[in-house]
Protein backbone atom coordinates (compact mmCIF):
# COMPACT_ATOMS: atom_id res chain seq x y z
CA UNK A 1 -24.86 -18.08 -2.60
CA UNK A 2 -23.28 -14.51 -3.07
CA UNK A 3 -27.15 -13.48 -3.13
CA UNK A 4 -26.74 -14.20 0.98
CA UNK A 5 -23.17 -12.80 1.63
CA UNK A 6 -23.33 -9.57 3.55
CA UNK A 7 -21.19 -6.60 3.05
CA UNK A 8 -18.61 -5.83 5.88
CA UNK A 9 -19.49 -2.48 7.02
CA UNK A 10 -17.48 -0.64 9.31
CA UNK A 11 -18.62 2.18 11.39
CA UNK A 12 -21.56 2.13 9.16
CA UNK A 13 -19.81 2.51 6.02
CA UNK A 14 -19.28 -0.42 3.84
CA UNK A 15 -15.51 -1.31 3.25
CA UNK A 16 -13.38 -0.40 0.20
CA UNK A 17 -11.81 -2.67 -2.11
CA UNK A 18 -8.02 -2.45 -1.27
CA UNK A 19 -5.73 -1.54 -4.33
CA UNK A 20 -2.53 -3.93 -3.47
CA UNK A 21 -0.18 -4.95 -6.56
CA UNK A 22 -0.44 -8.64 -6.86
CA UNK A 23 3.13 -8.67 -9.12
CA UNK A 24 6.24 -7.97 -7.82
CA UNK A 25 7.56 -5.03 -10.18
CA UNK A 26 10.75 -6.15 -8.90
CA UNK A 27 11.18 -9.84 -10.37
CA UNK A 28 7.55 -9.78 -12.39
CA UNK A 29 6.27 -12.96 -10.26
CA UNK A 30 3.44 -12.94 -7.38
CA UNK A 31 4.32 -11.52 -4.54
CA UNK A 32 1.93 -14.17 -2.48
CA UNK A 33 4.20 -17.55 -3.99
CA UNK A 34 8.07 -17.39 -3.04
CA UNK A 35 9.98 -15.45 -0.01
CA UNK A 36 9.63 -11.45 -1.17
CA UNK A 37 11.78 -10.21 2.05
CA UNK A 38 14.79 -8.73 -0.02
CA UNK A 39 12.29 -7.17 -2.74
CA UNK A 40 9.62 -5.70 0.68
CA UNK A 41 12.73 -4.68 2.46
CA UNK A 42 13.85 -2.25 -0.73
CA UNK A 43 10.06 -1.55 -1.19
CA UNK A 44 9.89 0.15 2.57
CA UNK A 45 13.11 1.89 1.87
CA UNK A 46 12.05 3.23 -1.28
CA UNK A 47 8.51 4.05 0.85
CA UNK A 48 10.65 5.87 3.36
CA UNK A 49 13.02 7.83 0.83
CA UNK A 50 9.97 8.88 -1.37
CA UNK A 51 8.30 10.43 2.26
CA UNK A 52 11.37 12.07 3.39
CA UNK A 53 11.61 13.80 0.40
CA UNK A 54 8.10 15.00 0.23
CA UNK A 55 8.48 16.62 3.64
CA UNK A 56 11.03 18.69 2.11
């Protein structure tokens, strides 16, 4: 079957695997099982601190 499956291309180019952690570093479980809000709420804050700084 995955002789037949066609590559998603977009704009011509084929698409890139995406590099997304699967763990939470946080607690150390999957971040797809459980409610992650507090742990992606400190994640974007970290995000935001880490680009503030870099424009600096």
């Amino acid at each position: 079957m995955t002789a037949l499956r066609r590559t998603v291309k977009i704009r011509g180019a084929p698409i890139q695997a995406l590099d997304l952690q699967t763990i939470c570093y946080k607690c150390d479980r999957s971040r797809a099982h459980g409610n992650h809000t507090k742990y992606s709420k400190l994640r974007q804050a970290e995000a935001a601190e880490r680009r503030a700084r870099e424009r600096v």
